[in-house]
PDB file of N, CA and C in Angstrom:
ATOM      1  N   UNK A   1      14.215   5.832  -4.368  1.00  0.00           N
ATOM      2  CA  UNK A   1      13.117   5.729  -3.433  1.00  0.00           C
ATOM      3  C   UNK A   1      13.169   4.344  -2.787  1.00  0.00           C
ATOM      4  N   UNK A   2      12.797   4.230  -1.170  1.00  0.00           N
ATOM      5  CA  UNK A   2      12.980   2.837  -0.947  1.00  0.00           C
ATOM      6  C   UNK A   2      11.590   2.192  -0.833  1.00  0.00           C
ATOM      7  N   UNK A   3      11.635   1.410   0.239  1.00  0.00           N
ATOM      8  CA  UNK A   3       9.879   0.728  -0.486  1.00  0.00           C
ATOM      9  C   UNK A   3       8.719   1.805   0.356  1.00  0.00           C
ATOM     10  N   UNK A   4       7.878   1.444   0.045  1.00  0.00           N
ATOM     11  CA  UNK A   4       6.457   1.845   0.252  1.00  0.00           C
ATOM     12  C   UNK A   4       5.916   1.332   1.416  1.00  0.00           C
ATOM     13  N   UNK A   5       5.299   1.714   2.252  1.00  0.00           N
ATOM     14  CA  UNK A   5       4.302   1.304   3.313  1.00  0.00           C
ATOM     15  C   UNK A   5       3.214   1.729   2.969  1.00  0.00           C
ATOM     16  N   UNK A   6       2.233   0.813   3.518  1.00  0.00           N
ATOM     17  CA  UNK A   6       0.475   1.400   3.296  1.00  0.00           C
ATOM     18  C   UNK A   6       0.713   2.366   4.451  1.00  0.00           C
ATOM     19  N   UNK A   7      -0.243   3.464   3.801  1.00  0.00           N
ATOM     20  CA  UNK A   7      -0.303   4.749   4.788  1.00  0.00           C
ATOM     21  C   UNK A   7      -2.037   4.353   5.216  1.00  0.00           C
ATOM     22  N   UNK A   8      -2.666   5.116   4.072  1.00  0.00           N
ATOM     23  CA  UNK A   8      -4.019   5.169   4.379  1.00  0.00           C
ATOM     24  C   UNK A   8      -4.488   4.718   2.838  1.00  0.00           C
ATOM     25  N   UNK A   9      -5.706   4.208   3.266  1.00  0.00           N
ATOM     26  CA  UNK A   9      -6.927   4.363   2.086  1.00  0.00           C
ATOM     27  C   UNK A   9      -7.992   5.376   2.164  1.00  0.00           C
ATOM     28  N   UNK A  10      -8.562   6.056   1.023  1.00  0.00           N
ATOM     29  CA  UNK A  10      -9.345   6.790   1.030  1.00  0.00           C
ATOM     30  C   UNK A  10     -10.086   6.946   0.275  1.00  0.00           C
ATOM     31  N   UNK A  11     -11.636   7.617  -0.055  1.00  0.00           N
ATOM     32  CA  UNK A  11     -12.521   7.080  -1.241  1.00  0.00           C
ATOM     33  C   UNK A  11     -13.148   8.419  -1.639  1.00  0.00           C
ATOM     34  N   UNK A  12     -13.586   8.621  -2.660  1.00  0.00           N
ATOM     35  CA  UNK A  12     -14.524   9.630  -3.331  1.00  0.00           C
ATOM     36  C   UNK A  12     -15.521   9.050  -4.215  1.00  0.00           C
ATOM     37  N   UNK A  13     -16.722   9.056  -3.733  1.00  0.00           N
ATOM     38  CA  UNK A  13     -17.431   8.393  -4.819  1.00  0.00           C
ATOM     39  C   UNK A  13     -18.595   9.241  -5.169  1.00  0.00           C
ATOM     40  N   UNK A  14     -18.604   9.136  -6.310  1.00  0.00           N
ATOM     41  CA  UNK A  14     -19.395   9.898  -7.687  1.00  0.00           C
ATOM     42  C   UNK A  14     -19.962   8.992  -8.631  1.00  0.00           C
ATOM     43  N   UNK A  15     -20.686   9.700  -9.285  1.00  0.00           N
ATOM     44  CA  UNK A  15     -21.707   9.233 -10.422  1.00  0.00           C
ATOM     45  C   UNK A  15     -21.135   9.650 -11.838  1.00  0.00           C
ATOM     46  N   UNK A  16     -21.243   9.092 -12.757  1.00  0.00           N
ATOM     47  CA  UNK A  16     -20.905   9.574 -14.139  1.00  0.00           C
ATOM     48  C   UNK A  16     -21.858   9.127 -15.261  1.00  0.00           C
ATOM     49  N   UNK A  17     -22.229  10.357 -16.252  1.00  0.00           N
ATOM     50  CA  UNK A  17     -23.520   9.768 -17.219  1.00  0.00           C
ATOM     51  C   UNK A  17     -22.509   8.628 -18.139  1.00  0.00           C
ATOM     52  N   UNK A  18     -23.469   7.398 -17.859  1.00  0.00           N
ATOM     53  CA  UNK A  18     -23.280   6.449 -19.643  1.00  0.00           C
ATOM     54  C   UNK A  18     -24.004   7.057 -20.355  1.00  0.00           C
ATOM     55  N   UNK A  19     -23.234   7.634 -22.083  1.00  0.00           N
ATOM     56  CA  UNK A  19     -24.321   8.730 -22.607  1.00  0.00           C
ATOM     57  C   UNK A  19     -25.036   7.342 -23.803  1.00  0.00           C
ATOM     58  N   UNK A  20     -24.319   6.635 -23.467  1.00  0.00           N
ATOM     59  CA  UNK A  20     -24.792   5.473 -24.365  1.00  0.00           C
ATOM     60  C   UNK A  20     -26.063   4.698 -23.852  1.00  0.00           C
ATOM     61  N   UNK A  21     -26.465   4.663 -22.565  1.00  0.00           N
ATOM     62  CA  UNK A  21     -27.871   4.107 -21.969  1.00  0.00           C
ATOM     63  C   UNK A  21     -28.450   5.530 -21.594  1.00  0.00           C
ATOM     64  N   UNK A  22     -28.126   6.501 -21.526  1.00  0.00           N
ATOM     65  CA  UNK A  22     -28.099   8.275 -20.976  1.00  0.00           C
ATOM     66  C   UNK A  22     -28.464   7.832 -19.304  1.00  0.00           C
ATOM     67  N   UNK A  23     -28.083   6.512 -18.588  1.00  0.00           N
ATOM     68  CA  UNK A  23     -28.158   6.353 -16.810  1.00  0.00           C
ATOM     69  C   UNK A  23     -26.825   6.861 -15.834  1.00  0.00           C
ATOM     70  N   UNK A  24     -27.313   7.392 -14.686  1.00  0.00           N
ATOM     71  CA  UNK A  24     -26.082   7.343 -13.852  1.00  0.00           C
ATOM     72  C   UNK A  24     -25.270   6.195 -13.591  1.00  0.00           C
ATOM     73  N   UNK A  25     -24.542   5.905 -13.558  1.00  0.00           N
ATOM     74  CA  UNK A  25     -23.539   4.856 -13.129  1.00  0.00           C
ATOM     75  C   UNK A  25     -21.994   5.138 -11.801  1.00  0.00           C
ATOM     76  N   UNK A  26     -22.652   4.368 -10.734  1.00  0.00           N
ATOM     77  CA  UNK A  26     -21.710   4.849  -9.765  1.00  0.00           C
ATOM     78  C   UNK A  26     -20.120   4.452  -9.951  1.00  0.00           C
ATOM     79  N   UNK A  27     -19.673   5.543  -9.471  1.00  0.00           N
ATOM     80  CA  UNK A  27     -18.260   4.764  -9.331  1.00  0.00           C
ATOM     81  C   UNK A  27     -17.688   5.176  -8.012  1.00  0.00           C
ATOM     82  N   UNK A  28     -16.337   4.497  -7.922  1.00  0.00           N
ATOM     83  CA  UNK A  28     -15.364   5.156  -6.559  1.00  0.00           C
ATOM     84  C   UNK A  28     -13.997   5.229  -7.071  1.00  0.00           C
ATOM     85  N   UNK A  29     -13.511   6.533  -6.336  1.00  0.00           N
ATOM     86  CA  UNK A  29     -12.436   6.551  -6.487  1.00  0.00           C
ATOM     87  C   UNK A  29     -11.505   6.207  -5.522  1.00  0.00           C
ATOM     88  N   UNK A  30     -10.184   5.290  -5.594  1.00  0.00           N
ATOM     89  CA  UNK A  30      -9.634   4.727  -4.424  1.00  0.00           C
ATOM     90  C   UNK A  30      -8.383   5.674  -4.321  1.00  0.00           C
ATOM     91  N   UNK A  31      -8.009   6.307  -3.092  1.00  0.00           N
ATOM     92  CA  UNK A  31      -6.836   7.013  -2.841  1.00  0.00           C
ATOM     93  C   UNK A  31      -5.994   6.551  -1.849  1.00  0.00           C
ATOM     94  N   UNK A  32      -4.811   5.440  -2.618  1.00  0.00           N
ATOM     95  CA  UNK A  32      -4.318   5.084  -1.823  1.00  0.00           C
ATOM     96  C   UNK A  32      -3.425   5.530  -1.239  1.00  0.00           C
ATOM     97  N   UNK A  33      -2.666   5.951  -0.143  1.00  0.00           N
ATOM     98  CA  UNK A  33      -1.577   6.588   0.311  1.00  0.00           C
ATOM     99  C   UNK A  33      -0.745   5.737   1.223  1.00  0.00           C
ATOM    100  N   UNK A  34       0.553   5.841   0.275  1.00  0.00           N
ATOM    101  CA  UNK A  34       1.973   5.192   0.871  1.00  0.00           C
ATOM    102  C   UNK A  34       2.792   6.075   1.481  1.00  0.00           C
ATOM    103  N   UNK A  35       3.933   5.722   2.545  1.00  0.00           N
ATOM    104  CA  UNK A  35       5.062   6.600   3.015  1.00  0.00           C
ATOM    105  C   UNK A  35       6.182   5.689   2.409  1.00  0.00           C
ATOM    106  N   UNK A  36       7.085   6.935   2.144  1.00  0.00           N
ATOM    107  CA  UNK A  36       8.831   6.386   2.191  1.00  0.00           C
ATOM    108  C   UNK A  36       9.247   7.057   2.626  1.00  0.00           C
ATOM    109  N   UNK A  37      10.646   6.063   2.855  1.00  0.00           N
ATOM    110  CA  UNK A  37      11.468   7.348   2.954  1.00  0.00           C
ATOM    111  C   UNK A  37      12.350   8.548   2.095  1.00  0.00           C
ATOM    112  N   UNK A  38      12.519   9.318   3.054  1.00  0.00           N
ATOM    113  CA  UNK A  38      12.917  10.797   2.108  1.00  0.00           C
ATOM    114  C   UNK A  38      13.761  11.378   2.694  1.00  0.00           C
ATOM    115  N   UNK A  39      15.011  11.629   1.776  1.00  0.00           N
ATOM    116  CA  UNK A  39      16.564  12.254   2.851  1.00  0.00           C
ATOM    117  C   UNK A  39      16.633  13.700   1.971  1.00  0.00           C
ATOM    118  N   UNK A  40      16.655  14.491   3.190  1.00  0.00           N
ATOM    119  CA  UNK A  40      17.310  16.003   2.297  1.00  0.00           C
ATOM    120  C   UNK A  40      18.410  16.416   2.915  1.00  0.00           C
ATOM    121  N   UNK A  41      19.147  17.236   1.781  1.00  0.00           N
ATOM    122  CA  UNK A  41      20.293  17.543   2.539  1.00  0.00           C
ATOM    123  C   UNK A  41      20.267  19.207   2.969  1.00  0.00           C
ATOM    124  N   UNK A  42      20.598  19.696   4.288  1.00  0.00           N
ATOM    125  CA  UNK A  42      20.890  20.851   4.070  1.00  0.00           C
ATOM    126  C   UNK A  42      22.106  21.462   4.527  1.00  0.00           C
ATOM    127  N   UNK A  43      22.377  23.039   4.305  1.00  0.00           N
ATOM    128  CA  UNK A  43      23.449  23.159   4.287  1.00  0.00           C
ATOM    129  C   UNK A  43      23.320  24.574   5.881  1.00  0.00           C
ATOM    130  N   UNK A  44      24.245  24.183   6.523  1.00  0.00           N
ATOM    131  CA  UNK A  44      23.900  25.405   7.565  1.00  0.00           C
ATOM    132  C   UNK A  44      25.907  25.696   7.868  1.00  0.00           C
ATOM    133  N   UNK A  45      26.300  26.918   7.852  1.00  0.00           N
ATOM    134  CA  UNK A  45      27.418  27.848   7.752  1.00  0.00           C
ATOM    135  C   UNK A  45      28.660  26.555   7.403  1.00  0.00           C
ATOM    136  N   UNK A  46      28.242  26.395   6.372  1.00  0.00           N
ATOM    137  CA  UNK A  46      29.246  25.985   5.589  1.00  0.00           C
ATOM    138  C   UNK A  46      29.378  23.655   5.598  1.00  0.00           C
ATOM    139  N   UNK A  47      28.421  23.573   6.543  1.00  0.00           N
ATOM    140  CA  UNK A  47      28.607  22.652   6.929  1.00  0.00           C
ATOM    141  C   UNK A  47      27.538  21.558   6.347  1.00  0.00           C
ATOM    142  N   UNK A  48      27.087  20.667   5.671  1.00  0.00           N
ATOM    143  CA  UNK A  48      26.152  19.974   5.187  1.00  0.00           C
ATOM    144  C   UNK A  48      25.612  18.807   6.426  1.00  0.00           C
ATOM    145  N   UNK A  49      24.340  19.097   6.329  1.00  0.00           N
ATOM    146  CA  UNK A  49      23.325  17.958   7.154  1.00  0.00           C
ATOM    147  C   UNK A  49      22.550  16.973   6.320  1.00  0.00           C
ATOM    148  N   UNK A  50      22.751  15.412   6.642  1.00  0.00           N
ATOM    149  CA  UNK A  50      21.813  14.816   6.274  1.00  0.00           C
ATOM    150  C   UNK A  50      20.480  14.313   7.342  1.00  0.00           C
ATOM    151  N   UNK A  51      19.219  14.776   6.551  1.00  0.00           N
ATOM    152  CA  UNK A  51      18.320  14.891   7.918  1.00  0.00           C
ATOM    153  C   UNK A  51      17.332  12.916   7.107  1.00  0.00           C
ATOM    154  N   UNK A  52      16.958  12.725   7.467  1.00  0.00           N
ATOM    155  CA  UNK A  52      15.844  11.961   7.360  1.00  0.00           C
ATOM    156  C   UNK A  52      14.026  11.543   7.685  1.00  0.00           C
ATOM    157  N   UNK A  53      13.223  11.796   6.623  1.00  0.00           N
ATOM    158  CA  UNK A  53      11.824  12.189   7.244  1.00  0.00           C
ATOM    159  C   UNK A  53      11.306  11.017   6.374  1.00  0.00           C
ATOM    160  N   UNK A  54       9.914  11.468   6.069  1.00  0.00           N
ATOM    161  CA  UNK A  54       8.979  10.166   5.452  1.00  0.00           C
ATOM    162  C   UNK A  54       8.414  11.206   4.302  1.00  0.00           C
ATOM    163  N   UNK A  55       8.156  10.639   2.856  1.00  0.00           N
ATOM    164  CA  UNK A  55       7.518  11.082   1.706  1.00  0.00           C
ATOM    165  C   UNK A  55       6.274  10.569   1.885  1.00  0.00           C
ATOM    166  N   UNK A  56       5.341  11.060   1.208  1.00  0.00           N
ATOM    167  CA  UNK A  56       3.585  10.611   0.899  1.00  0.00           C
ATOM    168  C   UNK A  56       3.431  10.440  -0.681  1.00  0.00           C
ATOM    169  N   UNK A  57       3.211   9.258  -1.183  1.00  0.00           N
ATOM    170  CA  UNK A  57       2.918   8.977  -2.661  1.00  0.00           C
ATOM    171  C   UNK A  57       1.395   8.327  -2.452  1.00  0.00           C
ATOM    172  N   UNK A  58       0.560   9.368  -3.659  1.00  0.00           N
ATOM    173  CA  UNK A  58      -0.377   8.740  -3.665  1.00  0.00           C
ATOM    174  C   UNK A  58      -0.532   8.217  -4.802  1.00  0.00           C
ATOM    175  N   UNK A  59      -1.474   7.105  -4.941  1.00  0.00           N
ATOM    176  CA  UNK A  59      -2.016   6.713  -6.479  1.00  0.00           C
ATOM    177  C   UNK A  59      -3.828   6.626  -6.076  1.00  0.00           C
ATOM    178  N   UNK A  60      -3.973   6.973  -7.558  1.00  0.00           N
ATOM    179  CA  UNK A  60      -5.351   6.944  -7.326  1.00  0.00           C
ATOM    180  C   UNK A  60      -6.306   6.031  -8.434  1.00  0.00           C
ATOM    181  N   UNK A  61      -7.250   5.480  -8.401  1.00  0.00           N
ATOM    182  CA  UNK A  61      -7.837   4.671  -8.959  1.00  0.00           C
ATOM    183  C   UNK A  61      -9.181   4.233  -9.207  1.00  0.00           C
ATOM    184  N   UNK A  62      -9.888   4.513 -10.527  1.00  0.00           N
ATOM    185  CA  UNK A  62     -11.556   4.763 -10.389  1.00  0.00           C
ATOM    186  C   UNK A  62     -11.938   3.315 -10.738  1.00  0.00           C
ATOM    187  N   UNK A  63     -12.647   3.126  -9.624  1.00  0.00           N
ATOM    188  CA  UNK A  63     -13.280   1.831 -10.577  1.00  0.00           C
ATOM    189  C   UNK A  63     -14.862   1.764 -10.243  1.00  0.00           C
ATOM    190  N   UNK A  64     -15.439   0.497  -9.908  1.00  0.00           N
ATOM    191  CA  UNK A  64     -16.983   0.462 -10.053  1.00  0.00           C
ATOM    192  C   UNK A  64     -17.503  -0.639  -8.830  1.00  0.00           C
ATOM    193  N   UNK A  65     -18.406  -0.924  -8.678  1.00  0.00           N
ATOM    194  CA  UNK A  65     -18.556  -1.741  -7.651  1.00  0.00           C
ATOM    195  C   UNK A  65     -17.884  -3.117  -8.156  1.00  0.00           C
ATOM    196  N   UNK A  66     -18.212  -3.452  -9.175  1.00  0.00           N
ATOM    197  CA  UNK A  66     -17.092  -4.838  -9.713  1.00  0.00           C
ATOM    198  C   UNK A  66     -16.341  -4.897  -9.602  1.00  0.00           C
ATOM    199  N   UNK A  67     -15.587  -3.626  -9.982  1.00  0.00           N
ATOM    200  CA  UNK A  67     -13.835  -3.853  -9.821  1.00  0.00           C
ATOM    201  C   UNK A  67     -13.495  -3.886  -8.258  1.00  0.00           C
ATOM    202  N   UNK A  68     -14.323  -3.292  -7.259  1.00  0.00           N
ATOM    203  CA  UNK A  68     -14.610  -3.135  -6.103  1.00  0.00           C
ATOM    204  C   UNK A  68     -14.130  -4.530  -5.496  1.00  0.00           C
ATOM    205  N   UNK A  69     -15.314  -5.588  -6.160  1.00  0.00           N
ATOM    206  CA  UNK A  69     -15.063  -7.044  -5.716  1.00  0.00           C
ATOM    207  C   UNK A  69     -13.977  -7.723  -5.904  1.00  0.00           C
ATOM    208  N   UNK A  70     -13.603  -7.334  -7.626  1.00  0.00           N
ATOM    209  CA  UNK A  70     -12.521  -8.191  -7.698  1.00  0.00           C
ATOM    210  C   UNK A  70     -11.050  -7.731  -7.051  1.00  0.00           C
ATOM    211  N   UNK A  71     -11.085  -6.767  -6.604  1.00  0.00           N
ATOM    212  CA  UNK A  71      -9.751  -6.263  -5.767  1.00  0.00           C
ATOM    213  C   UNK A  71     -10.023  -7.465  -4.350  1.00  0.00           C
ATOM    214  N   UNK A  72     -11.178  -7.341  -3.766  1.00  0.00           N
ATOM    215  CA  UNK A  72     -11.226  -7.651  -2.784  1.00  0.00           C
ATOM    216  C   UNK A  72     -11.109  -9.136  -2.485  1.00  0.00           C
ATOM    217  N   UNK A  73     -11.791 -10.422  -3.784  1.00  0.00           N
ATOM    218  CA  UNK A  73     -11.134 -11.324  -3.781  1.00  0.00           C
ATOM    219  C   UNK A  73      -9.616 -11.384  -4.197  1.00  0.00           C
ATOM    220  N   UNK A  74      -9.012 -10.328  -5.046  1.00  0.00           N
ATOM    221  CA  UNK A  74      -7.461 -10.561  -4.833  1.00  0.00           C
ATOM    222  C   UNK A  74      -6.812 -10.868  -3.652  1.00  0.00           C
ATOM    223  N   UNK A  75      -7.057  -9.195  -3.005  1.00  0.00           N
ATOM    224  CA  UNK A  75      -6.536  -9.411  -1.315  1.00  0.00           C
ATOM    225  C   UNK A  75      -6.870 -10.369  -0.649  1.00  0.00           C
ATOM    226  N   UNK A  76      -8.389 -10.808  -0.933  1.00  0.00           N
ATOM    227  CA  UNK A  76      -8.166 -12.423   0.225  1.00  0.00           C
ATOM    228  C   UNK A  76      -7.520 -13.605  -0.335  1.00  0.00           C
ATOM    229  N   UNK A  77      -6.853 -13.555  -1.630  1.00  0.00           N
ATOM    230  CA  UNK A  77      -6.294 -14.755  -1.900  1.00  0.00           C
ATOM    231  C   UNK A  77      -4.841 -14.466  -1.361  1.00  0.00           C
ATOM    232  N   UNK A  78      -4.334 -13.327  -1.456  1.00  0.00           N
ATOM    233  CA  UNK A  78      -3.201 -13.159  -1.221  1.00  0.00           C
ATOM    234  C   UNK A  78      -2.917 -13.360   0.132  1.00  0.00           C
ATOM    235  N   UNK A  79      -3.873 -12.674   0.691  1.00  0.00           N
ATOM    236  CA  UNK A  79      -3.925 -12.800   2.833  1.00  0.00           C
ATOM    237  C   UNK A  79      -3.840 -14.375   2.863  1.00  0.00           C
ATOM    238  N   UNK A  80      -4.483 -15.392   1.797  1.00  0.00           N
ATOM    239  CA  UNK A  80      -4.254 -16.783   2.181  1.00  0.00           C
ATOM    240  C   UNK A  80      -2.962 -17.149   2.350  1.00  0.00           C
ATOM    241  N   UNK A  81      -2.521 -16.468   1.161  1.00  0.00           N
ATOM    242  CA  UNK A  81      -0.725 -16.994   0.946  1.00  0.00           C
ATOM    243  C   UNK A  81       0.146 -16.612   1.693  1.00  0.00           C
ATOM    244  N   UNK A  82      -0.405 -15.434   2.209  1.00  0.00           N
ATOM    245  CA  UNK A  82       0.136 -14.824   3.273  1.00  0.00           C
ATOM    246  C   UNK A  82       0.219 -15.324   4.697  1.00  0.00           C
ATOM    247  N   UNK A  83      -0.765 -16.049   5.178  1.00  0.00           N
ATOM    248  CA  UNK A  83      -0.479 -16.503   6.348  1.00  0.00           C
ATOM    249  C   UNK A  83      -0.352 -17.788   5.611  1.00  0.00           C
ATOM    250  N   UNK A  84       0.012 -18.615   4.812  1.00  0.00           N
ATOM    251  CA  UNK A  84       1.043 -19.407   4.646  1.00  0.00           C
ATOM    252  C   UNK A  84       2.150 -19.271   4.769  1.00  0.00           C
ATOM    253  N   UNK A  85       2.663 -18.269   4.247  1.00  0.00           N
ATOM    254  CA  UNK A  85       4.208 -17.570   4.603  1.00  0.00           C
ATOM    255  C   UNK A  85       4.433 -17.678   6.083  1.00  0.00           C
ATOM    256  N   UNK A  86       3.587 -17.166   7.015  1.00  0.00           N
ATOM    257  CA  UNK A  86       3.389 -16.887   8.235  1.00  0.00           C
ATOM    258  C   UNK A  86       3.744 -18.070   8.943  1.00  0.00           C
ATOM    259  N   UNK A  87       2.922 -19.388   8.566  1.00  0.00           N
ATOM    260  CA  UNK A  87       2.814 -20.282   9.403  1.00  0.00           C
ATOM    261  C   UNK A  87       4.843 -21.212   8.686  1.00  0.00           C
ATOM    262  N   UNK A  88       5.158 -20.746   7.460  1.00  0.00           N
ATOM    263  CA  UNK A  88       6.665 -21.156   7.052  1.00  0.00           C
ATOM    264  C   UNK A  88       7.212 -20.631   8.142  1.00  0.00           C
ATOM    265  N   UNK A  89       7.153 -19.141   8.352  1.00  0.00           N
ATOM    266  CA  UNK A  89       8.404 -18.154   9.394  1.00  0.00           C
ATOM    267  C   UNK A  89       8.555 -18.938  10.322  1.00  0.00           C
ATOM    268  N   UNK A  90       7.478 -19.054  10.934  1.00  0.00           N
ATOM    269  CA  UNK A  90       6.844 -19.722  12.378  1.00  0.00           C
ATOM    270  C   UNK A  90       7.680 -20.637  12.589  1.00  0.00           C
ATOM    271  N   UNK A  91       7.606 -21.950  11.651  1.00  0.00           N
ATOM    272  CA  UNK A  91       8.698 -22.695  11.520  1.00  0.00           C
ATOM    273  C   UNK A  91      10.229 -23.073  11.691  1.00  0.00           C
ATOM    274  N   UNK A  92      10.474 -21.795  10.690  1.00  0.00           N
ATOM    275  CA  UNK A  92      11.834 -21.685  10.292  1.00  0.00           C
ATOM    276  C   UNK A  92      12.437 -20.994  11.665  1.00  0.00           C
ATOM    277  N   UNK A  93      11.693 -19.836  11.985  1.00  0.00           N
ATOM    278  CA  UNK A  93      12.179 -19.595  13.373  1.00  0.00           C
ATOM    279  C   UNK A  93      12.411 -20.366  14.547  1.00  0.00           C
ATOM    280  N   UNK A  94      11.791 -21.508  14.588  1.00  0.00           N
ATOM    281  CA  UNK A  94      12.100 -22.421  15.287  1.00  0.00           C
ATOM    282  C   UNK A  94      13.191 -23.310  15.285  1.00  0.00           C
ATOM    283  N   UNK A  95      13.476 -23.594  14.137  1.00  0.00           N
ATOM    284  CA  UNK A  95      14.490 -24.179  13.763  1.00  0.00           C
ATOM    285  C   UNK A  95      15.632 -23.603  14.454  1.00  0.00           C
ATOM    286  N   UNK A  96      15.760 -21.837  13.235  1.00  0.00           N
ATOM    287  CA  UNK A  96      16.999 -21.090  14.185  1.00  0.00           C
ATOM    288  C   UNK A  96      17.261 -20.388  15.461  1.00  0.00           C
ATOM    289  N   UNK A  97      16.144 -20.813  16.268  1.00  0.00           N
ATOM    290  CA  UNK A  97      16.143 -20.875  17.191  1.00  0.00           C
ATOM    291  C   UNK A  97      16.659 -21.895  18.175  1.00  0.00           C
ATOM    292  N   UNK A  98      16.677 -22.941  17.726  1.00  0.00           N
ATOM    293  CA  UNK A  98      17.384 -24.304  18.053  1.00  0.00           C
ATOM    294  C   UNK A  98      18.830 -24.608  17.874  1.00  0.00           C
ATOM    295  N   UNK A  99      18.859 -23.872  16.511  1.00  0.00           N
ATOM    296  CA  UNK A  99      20.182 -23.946  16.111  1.00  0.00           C
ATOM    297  C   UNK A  99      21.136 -22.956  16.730  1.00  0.00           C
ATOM    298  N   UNK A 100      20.642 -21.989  17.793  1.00  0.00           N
ATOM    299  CA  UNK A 100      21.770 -21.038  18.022  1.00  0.00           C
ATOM    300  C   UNK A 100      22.734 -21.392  19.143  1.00  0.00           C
ATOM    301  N   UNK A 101      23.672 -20.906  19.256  1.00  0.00           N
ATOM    302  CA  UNK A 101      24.535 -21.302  20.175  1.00  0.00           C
ATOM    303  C   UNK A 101      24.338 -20.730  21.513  1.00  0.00           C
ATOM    304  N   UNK A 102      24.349 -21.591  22.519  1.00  0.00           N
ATOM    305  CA  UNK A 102      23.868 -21.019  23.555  1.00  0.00           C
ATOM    306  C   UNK A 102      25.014 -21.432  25.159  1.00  0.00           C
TER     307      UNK A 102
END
């Protein structure tokens, strides 16, 4: 399998008894959906085709409004590092941009 792209996000959210306080307690479920790619082969009068399309993998994941948050400060720490990376490329492209032969 090669890598993953974010496809979509998607949510289901429900209630479940704590039988231990006997209260509802909300939760959500997160459905995330990735594409890859996906090669099949087929065979038509004797002759084999390789075709190329996109797969759908989902994962899915219950959590609570907390876990809710702490995903969400993950992603913004990472988006930080991330346009750090960004503002490196930025850079570096400049460089080899300078450096090419012209």
């Amino acid at each position: 399998m090669g890598k993953e792209r974010l496809y979509d996000i998607r949510t289901n959210t429900t209630m479940r008894v704590d039988y231990g306080t006997m209260n509802l307690v909300p939760e959500v479920e997160l459905i995330i959906l990735s594409v890859h790619p996906e090669y099949k082969i087929t065979t038509k009068a004797k002759e084999q085709f390789i075709s190329k399309g996109n797969g759908l993998t989902e994962t899915r994941i219950v959590t609570s409004l907390a876990g809710i948050n702490e995903i969400i400060g993950q992603l913004q720490a990472t988006a930080a590092s991330l346009a750090q990376f960004d503002q490196l490329a930025s850079g570096l492209n400049n460089v080899i941009e300078q450096s090419k032969v012209k």
